[in-house]
N, C-alpha and C. Protein backbone atom coordinates (compact mmCIF):
# COMPACT_ATOMS: atom_id res chain seq x y z
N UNK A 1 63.12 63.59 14.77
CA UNK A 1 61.70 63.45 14.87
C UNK A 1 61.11 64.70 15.46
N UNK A 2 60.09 65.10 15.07
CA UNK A 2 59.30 66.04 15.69
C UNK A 2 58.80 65.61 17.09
N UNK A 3 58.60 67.01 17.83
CA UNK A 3 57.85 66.85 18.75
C UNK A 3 56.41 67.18 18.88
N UNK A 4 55.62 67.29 19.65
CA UNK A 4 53.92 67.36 19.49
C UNK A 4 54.04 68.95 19.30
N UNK A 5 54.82 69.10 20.39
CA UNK A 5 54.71 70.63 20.30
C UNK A 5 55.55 71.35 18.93
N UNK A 6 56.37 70.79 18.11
CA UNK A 6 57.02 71.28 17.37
C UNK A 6 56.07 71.66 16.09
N UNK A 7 55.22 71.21 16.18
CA UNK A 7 54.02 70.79 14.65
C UNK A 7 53.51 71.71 15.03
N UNK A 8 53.04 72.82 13.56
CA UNK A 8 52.86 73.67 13.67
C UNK A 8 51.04 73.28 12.99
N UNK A 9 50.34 74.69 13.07
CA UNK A 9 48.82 74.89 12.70
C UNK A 9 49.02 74.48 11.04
N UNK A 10 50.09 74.88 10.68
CA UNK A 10 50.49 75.09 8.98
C UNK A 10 50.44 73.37 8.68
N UNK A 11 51.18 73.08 9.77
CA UNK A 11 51.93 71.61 9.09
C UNK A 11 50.41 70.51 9.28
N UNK A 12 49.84 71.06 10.29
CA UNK A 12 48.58 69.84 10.47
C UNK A 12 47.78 70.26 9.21
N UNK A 13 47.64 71.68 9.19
CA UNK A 13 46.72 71.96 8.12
C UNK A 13 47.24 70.98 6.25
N UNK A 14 48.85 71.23 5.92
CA UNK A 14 49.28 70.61 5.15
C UNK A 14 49.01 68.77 5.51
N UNK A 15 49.35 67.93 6.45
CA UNK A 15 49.02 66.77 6.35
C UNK A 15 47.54 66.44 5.98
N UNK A 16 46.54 67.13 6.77
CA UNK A 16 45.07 67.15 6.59
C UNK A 16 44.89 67.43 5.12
N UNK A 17 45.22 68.24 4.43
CA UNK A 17 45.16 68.40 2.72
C UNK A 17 45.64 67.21 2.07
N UNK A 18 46.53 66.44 2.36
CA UNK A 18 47.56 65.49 1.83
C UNK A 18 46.53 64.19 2.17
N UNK A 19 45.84 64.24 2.80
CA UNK A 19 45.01 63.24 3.79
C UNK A 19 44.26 63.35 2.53
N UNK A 20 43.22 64.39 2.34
CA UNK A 20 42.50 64.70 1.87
C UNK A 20 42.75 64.67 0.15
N UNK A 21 43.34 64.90 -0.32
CA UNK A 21 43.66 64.75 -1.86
C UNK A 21 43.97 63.11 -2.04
N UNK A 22 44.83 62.78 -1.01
CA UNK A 22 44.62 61.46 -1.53
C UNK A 22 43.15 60.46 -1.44
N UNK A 23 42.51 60.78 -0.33
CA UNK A 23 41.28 60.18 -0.41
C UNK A 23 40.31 60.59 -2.01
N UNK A 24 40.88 61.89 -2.05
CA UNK A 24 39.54 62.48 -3.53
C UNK A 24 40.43 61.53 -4.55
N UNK A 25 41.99 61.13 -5.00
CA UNK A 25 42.32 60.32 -6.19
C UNK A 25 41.48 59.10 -5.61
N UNK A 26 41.74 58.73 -4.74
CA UNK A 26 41.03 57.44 -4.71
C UNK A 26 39.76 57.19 -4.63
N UNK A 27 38.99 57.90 -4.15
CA UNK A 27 37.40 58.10 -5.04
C UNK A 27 37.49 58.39 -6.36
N UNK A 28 37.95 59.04 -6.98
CA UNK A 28 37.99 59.63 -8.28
C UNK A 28 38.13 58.29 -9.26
N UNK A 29 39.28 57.74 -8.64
CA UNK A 29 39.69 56.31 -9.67
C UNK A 29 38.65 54.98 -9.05
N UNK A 30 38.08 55.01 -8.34
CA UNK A 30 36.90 54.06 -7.95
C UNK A 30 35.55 54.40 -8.97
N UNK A 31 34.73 55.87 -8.85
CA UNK A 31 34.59 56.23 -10.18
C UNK A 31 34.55 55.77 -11.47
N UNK A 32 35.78 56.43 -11.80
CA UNK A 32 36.56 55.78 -13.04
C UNK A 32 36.36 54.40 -13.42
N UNK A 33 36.62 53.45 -12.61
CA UNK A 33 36.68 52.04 -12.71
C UNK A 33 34.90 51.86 -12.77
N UNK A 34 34.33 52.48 -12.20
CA UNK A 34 32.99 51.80 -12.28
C UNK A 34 32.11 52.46 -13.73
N UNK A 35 32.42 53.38 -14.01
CA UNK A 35 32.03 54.17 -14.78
C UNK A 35 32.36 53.46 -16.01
N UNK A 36 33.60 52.89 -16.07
CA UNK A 36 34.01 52.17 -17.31
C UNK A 36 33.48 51.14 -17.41
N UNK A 37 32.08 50.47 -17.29
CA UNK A 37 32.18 49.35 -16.85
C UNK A 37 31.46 48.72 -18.14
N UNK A 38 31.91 49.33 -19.36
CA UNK A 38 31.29 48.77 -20.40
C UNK A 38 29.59 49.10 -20.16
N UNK A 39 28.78 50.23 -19.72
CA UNK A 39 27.47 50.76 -19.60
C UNK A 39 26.80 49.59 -19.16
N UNK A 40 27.42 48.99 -18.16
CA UNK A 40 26.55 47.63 -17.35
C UNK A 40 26.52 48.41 -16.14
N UNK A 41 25.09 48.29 -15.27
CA UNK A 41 25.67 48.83 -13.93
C UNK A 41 24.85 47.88 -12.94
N UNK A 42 25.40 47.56 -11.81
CA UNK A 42 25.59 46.68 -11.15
C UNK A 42 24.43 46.53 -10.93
N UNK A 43 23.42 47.25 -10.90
CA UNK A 43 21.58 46.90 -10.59
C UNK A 43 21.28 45.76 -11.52
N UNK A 44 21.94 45.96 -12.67
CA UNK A 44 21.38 45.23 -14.19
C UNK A 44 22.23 44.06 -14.06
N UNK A 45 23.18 43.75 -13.47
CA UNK A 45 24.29 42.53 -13.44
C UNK A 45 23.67 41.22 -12.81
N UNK A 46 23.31 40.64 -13.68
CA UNK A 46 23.57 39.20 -13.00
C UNK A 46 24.23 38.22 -12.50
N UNK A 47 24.58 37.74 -11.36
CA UNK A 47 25.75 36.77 -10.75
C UNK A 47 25.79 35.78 -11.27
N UNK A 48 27.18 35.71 -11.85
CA UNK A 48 27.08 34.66 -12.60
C UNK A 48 27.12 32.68 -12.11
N UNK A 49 26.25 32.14 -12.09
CA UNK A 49 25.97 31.09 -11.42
C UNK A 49 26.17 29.98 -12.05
N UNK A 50 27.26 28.98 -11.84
CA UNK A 50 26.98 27.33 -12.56
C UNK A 50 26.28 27.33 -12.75
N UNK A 51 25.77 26.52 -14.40
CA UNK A 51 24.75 25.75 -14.39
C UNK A 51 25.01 24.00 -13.60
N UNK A 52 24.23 23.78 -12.73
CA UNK A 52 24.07 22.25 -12.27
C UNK A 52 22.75 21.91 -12.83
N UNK A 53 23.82 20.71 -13.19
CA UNK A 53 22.69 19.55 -14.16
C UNK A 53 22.70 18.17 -13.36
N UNK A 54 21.07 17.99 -12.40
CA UNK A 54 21.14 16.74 -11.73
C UNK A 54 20.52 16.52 -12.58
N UNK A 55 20.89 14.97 -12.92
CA UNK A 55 20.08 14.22 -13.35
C UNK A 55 19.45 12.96 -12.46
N UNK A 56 18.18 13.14 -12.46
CA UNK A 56 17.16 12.19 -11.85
C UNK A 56 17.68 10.49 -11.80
N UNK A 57 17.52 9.95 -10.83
CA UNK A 57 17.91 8.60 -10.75
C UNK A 57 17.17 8.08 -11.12
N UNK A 58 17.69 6.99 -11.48
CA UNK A 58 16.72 6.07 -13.05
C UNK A 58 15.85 5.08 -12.04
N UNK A 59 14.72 4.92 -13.00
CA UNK A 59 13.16 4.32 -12.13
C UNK A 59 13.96 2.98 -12.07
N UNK A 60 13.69 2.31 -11.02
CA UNK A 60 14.01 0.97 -10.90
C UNK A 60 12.82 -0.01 -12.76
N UNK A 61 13.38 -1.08 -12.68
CA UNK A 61 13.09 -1.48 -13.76
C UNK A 61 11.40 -2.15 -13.23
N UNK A 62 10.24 -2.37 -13.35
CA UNK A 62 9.58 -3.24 -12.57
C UNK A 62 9.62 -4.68 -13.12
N UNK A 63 9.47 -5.49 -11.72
CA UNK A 63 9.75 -6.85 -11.55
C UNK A 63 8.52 -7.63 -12.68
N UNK A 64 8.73 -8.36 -13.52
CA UNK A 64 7.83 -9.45 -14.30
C UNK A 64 7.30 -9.56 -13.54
N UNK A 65 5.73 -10.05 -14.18
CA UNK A 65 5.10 -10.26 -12.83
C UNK A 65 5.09 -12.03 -13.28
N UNK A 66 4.45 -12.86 -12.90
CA UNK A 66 4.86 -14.43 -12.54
C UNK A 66 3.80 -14.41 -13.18
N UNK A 67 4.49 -15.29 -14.17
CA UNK A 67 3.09 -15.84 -15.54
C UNK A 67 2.57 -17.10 -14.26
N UNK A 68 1.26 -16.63 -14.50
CA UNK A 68 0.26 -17.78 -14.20
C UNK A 68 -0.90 -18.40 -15.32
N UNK A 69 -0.88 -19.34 -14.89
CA UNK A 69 -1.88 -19.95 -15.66
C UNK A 69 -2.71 -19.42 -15.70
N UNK A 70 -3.67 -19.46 -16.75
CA UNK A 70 -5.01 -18.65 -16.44
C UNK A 70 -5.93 -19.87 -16.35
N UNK A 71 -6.97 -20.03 -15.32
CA UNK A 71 -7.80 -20.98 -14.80
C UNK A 71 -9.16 -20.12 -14.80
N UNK A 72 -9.78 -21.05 -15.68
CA UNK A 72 -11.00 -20.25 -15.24
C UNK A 72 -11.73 -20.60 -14.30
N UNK A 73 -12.20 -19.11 -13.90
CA UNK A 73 -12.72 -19.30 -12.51
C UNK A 73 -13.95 -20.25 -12.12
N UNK A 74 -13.31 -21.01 -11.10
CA UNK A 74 -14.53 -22.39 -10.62
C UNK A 74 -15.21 -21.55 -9.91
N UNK A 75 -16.27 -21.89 -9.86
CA UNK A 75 -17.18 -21.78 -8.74
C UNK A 75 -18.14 -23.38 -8.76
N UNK A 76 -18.02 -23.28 -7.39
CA UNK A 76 -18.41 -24.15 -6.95
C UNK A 76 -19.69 -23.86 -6.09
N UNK A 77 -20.65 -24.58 -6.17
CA UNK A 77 -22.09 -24.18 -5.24
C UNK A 77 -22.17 -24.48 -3.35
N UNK A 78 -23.39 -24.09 -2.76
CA UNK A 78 -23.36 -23.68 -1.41
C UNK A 78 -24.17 -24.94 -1.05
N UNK A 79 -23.50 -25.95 -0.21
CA UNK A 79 -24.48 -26.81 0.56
C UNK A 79 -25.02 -26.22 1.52
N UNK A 80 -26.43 -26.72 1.21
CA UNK A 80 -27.33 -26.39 2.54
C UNK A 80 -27.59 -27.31 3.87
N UNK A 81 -28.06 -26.84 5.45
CA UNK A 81 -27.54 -27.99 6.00
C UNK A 81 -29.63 -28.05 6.74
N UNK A 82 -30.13 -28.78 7.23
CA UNK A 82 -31.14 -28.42 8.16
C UNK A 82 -30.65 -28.03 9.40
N UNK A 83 -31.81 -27.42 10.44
CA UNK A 83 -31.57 -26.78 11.51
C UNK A 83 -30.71 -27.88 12.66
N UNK A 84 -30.09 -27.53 13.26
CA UNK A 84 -29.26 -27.70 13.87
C UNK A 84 -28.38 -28.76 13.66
N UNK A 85 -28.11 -29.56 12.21
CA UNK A 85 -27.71 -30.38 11.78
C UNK A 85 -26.12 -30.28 10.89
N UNK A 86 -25.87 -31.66 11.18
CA UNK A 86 -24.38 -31.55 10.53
C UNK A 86 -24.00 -32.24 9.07
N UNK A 87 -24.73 -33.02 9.15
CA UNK A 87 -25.18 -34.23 8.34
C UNK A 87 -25.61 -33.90 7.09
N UNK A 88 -25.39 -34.14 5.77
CA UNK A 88 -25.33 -33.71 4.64
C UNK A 88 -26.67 -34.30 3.91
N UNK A 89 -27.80 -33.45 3.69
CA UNK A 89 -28.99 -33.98 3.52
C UNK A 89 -28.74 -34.67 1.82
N UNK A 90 -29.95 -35.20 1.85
CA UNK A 90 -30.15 -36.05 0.73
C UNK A 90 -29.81 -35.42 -0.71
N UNK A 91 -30.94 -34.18 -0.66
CA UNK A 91 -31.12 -33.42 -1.67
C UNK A 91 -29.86 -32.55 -1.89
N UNK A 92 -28.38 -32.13 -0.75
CA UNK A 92 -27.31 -31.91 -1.74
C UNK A 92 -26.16 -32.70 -1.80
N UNK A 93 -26.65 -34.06 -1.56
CA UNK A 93 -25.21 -34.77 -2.01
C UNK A 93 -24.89 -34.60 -3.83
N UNK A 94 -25.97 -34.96 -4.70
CA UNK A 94 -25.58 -34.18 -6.29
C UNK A 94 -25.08 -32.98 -6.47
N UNK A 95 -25.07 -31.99 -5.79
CA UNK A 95 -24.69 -30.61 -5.75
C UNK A 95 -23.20 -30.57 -5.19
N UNK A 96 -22.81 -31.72 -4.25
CA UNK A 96 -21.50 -31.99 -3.28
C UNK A 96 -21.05 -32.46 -4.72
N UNK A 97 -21.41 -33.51 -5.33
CA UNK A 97 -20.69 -34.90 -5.60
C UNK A 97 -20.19 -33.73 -7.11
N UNK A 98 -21.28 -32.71 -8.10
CA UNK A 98 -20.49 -32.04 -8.95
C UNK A 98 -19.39 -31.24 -8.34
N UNK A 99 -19.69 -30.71 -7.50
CA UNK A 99 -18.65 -29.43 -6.83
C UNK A 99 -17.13 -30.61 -6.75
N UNK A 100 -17.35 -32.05 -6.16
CA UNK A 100 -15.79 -33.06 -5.55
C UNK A 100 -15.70 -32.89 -7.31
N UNK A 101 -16.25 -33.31 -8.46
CA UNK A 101 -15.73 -33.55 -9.61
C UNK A 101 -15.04 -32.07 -10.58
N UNK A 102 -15.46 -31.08 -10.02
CA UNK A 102 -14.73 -29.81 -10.45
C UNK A 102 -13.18 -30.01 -10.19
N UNK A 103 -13.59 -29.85 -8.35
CA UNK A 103 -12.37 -29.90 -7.96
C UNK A 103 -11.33 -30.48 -7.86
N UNK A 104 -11.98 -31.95 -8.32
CA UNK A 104 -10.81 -32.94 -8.72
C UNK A 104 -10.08 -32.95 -10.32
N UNK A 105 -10.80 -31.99 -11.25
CA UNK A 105 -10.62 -32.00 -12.37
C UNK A 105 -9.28 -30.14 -12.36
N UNK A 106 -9.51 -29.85 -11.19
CA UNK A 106 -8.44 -28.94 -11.34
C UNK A 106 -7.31 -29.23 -10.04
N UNK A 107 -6.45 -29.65 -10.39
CA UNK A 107 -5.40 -30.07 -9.67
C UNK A 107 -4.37 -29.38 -9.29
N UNK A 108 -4.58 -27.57 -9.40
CA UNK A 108 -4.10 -27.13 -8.85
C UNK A 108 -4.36 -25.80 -8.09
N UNK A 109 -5.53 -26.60 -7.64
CA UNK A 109 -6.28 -25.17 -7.18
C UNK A 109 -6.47 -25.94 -5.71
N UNK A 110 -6.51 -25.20 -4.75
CA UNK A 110 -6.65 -25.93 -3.03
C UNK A 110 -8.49 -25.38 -2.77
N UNK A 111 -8.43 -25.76 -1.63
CA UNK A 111 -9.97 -25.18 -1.34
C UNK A 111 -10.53 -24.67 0.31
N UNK A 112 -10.96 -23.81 0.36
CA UNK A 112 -11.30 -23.30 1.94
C UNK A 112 -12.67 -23.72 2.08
N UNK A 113 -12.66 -24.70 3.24
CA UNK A 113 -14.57 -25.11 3.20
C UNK A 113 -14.84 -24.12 4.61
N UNK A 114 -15.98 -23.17 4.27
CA UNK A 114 -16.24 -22.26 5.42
C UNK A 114 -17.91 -22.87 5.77
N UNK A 115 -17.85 -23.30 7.04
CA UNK A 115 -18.88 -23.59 7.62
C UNK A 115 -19.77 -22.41 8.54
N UNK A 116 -21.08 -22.10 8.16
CA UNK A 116 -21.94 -20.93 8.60
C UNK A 116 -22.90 -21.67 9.54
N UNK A 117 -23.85 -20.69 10.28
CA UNK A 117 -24.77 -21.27 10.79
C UNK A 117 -25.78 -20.17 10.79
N UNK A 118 -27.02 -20.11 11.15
CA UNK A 118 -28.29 -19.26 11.30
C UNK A 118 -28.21 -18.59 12.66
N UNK A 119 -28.75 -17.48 13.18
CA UNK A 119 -28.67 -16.62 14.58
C UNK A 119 -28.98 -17.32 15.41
N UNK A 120 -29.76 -18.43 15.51
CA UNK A 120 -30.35 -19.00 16.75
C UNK A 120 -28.97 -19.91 17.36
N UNK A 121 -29.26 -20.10 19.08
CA UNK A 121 -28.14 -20.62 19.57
C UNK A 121 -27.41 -19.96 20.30
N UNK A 122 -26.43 -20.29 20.60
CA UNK A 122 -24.76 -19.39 21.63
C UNK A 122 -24.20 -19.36 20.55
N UNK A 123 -23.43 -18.10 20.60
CA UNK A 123 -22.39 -17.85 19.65
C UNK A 123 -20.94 -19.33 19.60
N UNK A 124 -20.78 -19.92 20.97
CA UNK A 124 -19.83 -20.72 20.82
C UNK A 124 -20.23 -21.88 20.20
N UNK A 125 -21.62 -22.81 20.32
CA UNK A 125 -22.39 -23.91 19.65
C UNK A 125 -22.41 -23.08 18.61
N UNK A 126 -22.74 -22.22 17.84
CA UNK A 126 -22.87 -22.10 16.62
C UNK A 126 -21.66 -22.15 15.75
N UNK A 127 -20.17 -21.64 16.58
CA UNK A 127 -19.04 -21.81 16.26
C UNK A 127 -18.99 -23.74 15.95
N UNK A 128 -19.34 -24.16 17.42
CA UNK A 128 -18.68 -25.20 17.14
C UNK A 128 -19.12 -26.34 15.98
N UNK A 129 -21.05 -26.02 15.66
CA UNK A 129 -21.50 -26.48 14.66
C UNK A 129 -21.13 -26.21 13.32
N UNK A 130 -20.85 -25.10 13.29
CA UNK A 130 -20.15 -24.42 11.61
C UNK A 130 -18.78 -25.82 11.45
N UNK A 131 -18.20 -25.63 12.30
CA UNK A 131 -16.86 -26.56 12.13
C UNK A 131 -17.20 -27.88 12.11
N UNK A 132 -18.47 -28.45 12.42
CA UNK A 132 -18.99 -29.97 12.16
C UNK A 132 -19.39 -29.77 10.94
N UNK A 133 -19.94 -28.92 10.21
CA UNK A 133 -20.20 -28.55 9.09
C UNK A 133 -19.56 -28.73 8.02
N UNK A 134 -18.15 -27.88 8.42
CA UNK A 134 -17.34 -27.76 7.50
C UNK A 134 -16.41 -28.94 7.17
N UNK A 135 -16.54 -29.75 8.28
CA UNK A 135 -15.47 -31.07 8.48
C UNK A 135 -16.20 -32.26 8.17
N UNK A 136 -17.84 -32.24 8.31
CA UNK A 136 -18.63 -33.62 7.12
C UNK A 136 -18.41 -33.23 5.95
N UNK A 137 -18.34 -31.88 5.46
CA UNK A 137 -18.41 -31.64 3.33
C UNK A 137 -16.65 -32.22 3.40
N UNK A 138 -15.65 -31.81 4.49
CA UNK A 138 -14.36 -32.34 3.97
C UNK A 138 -14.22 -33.94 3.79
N UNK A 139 -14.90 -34.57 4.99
CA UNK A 139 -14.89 -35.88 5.03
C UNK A 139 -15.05 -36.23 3.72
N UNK A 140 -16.62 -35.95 3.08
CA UNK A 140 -17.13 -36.25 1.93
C UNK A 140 -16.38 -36.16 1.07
N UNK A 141 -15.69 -35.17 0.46
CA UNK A 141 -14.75 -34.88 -0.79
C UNK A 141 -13.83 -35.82 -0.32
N UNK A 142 -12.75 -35.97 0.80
CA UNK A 142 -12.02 -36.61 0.99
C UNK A 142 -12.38 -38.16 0.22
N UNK A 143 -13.75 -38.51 0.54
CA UNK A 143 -13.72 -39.85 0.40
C UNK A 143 -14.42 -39.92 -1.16
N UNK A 144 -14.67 -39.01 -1.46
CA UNK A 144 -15.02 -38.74 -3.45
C UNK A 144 -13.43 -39.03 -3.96
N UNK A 145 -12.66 -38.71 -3.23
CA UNK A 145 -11.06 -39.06 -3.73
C UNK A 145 -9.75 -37.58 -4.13
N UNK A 146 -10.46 -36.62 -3.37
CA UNK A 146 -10.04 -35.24 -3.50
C UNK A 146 -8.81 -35.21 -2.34
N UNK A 147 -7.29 -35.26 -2.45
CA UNK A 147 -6.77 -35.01 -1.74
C UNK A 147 -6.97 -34.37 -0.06
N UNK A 148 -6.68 -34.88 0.92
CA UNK A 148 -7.12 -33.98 2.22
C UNK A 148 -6.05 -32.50 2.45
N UNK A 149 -4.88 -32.72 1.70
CA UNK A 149 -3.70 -31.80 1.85
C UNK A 149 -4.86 -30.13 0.83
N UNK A 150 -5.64 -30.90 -0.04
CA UNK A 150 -6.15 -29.70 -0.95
C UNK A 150 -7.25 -28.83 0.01
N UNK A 151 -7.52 -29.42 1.03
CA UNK A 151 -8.65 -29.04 1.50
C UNK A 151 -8.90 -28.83 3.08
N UNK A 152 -8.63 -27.60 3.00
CA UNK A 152 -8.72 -26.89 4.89
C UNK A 152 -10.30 -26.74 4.80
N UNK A 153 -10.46 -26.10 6.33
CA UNK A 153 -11.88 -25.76 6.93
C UNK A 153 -11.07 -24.56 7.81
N UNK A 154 -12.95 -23.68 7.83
CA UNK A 154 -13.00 -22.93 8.92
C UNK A 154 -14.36 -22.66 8.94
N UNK A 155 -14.36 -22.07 10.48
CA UNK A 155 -15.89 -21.95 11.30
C UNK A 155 -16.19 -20.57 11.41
N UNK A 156 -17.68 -19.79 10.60
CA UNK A 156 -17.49 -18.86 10.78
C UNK A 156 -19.41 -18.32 12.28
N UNK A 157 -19.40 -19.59 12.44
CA UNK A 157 -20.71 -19.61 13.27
C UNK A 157 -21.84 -18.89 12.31
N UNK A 158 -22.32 -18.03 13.35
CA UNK A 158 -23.38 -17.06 12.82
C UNK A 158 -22.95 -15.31 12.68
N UNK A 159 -21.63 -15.63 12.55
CA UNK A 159 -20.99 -14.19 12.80
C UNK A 159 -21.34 -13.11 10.90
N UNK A 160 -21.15 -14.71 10.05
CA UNK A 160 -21.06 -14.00 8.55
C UNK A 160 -22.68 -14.90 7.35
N UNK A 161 -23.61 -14.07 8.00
CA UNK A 161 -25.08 -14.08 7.39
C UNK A 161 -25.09 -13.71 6.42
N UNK A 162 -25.82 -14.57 5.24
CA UNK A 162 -25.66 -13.97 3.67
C UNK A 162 -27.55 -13.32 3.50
N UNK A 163 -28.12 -13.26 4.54
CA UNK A 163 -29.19 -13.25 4.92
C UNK A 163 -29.77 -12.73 5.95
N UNK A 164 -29.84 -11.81 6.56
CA UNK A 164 -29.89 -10.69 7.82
C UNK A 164 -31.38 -10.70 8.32
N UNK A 165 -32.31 -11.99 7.80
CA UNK A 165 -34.09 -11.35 8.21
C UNK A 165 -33.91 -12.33 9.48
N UNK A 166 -34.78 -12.11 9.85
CA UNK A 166 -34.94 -13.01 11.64
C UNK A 166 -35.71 -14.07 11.43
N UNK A 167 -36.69 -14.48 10.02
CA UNK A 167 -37.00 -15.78 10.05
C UNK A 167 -36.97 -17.08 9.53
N UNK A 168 -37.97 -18.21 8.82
CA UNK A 168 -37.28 -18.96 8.71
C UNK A 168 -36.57 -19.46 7.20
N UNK A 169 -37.42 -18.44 6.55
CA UNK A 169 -36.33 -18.17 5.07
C UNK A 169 -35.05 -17.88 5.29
N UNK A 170 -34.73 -16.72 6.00
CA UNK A 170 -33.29 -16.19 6.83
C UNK A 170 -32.51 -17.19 6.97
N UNK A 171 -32.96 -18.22 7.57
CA UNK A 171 -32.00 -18.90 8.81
C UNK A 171 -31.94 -20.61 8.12
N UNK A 172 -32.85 -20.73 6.90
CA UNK A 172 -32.48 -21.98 5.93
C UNK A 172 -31.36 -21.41 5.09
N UNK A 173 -31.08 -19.80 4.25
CA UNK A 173 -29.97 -19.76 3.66
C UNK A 173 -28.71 -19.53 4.26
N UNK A 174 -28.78 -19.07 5.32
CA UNK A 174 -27.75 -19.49 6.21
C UNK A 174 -26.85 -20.60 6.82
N UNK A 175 -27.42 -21.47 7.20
CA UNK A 175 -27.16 -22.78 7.48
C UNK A 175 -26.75 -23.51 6.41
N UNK A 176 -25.26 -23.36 6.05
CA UNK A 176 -24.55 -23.54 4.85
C UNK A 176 -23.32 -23.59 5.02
N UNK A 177 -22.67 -24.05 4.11
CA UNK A 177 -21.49 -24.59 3.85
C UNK A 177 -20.72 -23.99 2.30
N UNK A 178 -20.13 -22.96 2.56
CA UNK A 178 -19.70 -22.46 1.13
C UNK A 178 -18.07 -22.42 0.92
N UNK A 179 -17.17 -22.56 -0.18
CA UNK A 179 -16.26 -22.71 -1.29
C UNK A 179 -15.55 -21.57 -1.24
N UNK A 180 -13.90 -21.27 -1.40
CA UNK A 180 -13.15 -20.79 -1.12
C UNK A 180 -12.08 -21.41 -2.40
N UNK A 181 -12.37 -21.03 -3.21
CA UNK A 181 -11.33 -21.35 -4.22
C UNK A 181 -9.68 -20.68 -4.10
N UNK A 182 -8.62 -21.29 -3.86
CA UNK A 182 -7.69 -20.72 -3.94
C UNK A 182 -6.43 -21.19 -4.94
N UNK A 183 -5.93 -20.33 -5.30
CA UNK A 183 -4.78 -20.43 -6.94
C UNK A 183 -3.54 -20.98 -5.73
């Protein structure tokens, strides 16, 4: 083996050349290889990428919708009540007695009796009159022969006015008793 000191200026100079020529073949053939590259050059190359093909998950099917009968729509009319009264005046028991014969002629329709009242009063008496209201028109149908299972109530006082003036036109169409048809 050589020593440090044995290596001469000549011999470093010769390894450094040997260093050196081999680095220029191997640039030279890097070159070469790229140069050949069939006149594609790597600016112009596109990477070549799978195609992936998702395909979208299928729409759920939608649900039938539930054949119903088609019923034509009842309507039924608005009893009127006098002032502070519960009691089913004269003049709409004919107006009651067609509305019990509708509803007995459709047997599968239920019914919401909503009892109203006019602004005058406490909000809780007017509550509690709407619901005397609504529970003489049930009595009535009840006893026309209309199932009681077909026929709820509710009290809506003076909260839901079909009539907003402050006098006494206002507060006669109010004071009513109106129909809630339900399928």
């Amino acid at each position: 083996m050589w020593s440090n000191s044995e290596i001469t200026r000549k011999e470093v100079s010769l390894v450094n050349t040997k260093n050196l020529l081999t680095l220029l073949v191997l640039l030279s053939s890097a070159l070469l290889l790229v140069s050949c590259g069939g006149g594609t050059k790597y600016a112009d190359m596109e990477p070549e990428v799978p195609e992936v093909v998702v395909e979208p998950e299928p729409e759920p099917e939608p649900e039938p919708e539930p054949e119903v009968e088609e019923i034509d729509m009842l309507t039924l009319d608005t009893i009127y009540f006098d002032f502070d009264r519960s009691d089913i005046r004269s003049d709409q028991r004919s107006v009651l007695a067609d509305n019990a014969g509708s509803i007995e002629n459709e047997t599968e329709i239920t019914v919401l009796i909503e009892g109203h009242c006019d602004e005058r009063g406490t909000n809780e008496y007017n509550m509690a009159l709407g619901q005397r209201r609504a529970d003489s028109v049930k009595r009535y149908l009840v006893n026309y022969g209309i199932e009681a299972a077909r026929l709820s109530t509710v009290t809506y006082g003076e909260e839901r006015p079909i009539d907003y003036g402050h006098d006494e036109e206002a507060w006669k169409r109010n004071r009513r008793v109106e129909f809630v048809v339900q399928q």
